[in-house]
Protein backbone atom coordinates (compact mmCIF):
# COMPACT_ATOMS: atom_id res chain seq x y z
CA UNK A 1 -2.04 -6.73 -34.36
CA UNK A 2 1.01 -5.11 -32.31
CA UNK A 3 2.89 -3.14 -34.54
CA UNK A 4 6.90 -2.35 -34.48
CA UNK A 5 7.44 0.94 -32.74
CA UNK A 6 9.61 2.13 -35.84
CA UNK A 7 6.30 1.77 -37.70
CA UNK A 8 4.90 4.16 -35.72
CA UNK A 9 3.20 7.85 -36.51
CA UNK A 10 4.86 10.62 -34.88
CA UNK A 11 1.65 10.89 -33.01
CA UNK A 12 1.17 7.13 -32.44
CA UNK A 13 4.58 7.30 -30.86
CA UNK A 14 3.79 10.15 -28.52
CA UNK A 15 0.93 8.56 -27.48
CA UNK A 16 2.85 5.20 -26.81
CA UNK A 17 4.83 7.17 -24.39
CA UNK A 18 2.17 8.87 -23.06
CA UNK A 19 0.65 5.50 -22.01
CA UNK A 20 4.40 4.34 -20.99
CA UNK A 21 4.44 7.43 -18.84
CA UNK A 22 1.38 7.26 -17.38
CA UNK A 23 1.47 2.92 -16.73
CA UNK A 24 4.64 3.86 -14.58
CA UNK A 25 2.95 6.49 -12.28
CA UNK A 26 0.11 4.14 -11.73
CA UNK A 27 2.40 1.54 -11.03
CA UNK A 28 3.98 3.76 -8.28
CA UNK A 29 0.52 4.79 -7.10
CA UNK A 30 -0.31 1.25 -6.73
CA UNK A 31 3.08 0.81 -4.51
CA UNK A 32 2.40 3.67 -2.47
CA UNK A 33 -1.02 2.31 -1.83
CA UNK A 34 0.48 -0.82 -0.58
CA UNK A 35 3.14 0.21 1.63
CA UNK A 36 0.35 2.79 3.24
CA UNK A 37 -2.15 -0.21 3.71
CA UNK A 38 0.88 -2.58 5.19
CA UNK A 39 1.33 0.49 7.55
CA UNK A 40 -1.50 0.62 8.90
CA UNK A 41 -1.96 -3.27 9.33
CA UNK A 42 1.58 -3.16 11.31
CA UNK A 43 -0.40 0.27 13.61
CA UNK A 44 -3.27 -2.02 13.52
CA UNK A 45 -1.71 -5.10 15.56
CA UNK A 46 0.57 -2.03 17.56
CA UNK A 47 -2.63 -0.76 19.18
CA UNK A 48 -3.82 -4.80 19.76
CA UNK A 49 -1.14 -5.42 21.26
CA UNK A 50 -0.93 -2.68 23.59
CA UNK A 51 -4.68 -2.97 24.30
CA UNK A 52 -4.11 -6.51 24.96
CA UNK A 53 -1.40 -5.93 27.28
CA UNK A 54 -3.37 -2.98 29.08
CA UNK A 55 -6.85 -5.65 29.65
CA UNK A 56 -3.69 -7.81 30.71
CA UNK A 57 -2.60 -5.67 33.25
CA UNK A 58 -5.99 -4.58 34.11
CA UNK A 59 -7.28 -8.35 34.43
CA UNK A 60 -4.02 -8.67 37.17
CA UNK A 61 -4.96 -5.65 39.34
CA UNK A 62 -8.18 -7.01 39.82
CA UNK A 63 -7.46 -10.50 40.95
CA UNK A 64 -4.72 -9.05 43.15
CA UNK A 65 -7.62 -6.28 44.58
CA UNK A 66 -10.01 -9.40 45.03
């Protein structure tokens, strides 16, 4: 049922590229969206790793006090 694009209307067409247009700024959206989430996983295991280095630390002091 998928047409040639020279068989298009003139307002078939614009739509076409209309949905081109807007597929590709979704698409981009959807990237963005990604690299923010993989972001905040790599803060994520940051602040575990410094927290588990801090209880770590903390855990030392303690058996040295005792």
């Amino acid at each position: 049922m998928c047409r040639d694009p020279a068989e298009l209307s003139s307002g078939e067409a614009k739509e076409l590229q209309q949905i081109k247009w807007h597929r590709k700024q979704l698409l981009e959206d959807i990237q963005k969206l990604k690299d923010e989430i993989a972001d905040v996983f790599a803060q994520i295991d940051c602040f575990e790793s410094t927290e588990e280095s801090r209880m770590a630390q903390k855990e030392k002091e303690m058996c040295i006090g005792r």
